[in-house]
N, C-alpha and C. Protein backbone atom coordinates (compact mmCIF):
# COMPACT_ATOMS: atom_id res chain seq x y z
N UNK A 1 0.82 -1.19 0.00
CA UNK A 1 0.00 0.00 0.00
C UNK A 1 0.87 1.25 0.00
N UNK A 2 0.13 2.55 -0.66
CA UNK A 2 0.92 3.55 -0.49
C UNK A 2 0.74 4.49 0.43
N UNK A 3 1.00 4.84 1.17
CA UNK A 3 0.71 5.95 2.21
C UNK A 3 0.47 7.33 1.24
N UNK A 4 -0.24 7.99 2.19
CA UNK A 4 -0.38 9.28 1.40
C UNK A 4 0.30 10.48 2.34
N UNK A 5 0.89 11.39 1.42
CA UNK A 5 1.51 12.50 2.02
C UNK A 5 0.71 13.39 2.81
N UNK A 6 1.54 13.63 3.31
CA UNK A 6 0.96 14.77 3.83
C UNK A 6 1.14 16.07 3.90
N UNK A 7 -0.06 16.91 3.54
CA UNK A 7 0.67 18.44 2.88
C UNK A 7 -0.22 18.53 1.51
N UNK A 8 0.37 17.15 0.58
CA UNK A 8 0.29 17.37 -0.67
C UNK A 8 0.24 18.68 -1.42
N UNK A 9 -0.48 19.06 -1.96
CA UNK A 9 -0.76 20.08 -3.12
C UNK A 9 -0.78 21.40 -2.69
N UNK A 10 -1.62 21.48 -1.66
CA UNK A 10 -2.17 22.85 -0.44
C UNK A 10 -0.74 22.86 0.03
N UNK A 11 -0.10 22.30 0.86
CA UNK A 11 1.54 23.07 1.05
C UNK A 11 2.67 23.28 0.12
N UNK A 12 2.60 21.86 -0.93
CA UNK A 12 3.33 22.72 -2.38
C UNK A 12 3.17 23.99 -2.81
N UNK A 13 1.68 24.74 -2.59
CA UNK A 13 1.20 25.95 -3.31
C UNK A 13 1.35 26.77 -2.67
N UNK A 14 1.11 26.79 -1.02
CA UNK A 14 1.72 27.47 -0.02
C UNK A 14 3.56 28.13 0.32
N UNK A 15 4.21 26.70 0.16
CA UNK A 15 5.76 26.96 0.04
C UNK A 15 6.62 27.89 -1.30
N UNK A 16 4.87 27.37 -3.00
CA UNK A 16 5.68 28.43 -3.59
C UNK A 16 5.17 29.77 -3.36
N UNK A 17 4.09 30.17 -2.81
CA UNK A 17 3.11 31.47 -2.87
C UNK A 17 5.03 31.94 -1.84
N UNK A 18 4.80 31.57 -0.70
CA UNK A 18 5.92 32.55 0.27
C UNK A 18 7.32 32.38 -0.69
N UNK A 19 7.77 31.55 -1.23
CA UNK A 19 9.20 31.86 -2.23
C UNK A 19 8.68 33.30 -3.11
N UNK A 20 7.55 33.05 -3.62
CA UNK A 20 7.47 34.19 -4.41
C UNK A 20 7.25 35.55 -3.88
N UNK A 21 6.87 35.65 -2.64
CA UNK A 21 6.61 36.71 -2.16
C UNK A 21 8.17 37.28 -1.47
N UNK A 22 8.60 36.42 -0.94
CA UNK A 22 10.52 36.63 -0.94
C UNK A 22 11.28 37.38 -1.92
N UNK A 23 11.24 36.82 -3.18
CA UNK A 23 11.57 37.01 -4.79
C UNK A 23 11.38 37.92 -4.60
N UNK A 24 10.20 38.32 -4.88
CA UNK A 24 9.46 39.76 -4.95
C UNK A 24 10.13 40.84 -4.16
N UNK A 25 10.28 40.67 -2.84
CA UNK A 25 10.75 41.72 -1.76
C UNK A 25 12.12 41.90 -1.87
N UNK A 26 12.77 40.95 -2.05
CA UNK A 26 14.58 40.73 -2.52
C UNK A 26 14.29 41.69 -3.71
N UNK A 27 13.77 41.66 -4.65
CA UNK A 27 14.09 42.02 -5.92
C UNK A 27 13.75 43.72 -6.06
N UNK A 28 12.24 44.50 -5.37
CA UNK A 28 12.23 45.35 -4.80
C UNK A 28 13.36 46.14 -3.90
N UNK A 29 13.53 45.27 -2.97
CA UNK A 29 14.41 45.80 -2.08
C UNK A 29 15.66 46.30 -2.48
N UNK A 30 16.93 45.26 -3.24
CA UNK A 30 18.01 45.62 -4.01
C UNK A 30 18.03 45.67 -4.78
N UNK A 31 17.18 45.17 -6.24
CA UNK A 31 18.26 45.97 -7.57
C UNK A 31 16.29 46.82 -7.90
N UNK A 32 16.02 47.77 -7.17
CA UNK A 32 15.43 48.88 -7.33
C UNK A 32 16.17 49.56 -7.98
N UNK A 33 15.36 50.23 -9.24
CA UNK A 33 16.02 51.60 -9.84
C UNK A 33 16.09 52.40 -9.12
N UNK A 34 15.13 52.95 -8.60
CA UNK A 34 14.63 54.11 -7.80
C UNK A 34 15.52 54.27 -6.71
N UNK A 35 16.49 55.11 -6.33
CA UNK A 35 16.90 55.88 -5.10
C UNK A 35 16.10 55.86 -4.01
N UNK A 36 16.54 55.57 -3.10
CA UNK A 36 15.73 56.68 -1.56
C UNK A 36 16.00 57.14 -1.32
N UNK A 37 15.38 58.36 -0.92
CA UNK A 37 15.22 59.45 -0.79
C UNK A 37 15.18 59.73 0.88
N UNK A 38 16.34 60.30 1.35
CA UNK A 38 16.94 60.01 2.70
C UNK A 38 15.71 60.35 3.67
N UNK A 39 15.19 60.52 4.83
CA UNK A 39 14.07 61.22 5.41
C UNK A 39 14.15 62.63 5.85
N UNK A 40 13.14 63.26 5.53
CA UNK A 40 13.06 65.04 5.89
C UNK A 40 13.51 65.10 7.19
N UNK A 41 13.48 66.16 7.16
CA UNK A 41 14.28 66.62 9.05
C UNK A 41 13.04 66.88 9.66
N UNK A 42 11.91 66.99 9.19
CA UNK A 42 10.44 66.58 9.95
C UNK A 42 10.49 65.31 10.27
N UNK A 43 10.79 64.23 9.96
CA UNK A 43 10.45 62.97 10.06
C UNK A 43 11.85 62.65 10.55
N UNK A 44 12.75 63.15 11.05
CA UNK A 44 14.02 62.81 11.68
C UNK A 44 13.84 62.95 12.75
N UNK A 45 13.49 64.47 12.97
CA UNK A 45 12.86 65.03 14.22
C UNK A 45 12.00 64.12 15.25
N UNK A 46 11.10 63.73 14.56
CA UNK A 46 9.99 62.80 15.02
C UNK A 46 10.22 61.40 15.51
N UNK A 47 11.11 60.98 14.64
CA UNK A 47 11.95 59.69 14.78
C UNK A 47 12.92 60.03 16.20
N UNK A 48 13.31 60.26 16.33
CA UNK A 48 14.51 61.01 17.08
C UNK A 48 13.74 61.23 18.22
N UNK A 49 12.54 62.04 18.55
CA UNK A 49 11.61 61.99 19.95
C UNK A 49 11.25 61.10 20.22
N UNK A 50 10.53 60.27 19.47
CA UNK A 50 9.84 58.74 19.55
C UNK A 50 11.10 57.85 20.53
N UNK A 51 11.91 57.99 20.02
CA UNK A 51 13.41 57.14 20.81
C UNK A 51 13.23 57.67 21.78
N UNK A 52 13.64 59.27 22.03
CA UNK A 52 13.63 59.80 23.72
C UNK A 52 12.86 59.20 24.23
N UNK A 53 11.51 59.14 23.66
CA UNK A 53 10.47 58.54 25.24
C UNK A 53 10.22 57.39 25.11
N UNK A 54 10.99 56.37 23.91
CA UNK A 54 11.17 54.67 24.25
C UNK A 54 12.43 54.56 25.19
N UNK A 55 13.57 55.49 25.70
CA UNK A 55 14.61 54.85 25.93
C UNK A 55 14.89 56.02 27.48
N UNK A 56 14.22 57.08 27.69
CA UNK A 56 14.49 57.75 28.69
C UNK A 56 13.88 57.71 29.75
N UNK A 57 13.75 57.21 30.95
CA UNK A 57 12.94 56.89 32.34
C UNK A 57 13.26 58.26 32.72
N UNK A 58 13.86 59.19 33.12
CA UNK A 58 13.92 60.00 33.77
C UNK A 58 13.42 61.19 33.00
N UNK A 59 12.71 62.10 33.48
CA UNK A 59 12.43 64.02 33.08
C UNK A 59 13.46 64.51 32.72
N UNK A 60 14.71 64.75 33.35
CA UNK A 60 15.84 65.56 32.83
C UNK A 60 16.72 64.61 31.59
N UNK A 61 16.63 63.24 32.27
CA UNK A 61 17.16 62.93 30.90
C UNK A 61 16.54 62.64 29.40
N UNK A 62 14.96 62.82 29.75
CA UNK A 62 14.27 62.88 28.60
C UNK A 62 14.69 64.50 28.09
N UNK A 63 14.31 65.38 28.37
CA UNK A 63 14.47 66.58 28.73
C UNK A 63 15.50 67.01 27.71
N UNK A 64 16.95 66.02 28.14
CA UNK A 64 17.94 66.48 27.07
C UNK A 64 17.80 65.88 25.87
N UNK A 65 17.46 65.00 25.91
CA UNK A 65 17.37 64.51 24.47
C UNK A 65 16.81 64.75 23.52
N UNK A 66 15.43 65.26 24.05
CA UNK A 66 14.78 66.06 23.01
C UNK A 66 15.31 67.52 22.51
N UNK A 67 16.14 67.92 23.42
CA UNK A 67 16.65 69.41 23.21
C UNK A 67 17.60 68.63 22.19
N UNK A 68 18.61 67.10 22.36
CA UNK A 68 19.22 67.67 21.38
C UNK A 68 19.17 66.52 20.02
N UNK A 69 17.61 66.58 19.91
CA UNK A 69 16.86 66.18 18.78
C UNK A 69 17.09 67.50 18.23
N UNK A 70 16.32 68.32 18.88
CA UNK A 70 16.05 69.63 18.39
C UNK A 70 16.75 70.70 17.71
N UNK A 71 18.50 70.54 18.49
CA UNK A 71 19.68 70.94 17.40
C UNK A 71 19.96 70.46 16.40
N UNK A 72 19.62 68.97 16.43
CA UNK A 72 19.94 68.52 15.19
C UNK A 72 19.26 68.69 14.17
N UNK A 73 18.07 68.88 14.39
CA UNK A 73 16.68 69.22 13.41
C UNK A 73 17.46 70.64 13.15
N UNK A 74 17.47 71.45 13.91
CA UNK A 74 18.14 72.66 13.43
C UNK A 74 19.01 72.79 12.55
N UNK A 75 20.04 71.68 12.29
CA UNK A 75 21.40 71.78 11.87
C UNK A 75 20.86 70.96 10.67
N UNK A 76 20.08 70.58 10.55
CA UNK A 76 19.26 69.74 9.27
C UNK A 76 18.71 71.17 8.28
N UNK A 77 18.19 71.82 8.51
CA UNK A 77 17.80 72.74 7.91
C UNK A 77 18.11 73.91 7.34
């Protein structure tokens, strides 16, 4: 007798759907024509606070960090 697999057809179609969606993102990702386009100093800024208040427990040391988000946003512009 033959045993039957298991998986068959439904995980063949599954294993290629995610290769192709890989392909896809690899191929997007590095040989893109298109440049990126570095981020605005609005969205640096923002990025840059978001960190202060994931990574600062304290008021004063939040405090500085955003001040020196804030030079740098300056020095961006």
């Amino acid at each position: 007798m033959r045993k039957r697999q298991v998986g068959g057809a439904l995980g063949t179609l599954i294993v290629l759907a995610l290769l192709v969606a890989g392909a896809y993102y690899a191929y997007t990702e590095f040989f893109s024509a298109t440049p990126k386009a570095p981020p605005s100093c609005k969205a640096q800024l923002s990025s840059c606070i978001t960190n202060c208040r994931k990574t600062a427990t304290e008021a004063p040391a939040m405090q500085e960090c955003q001040q020196a988000c804030e030079r740098d946003s300056a020095a961006c512009k």
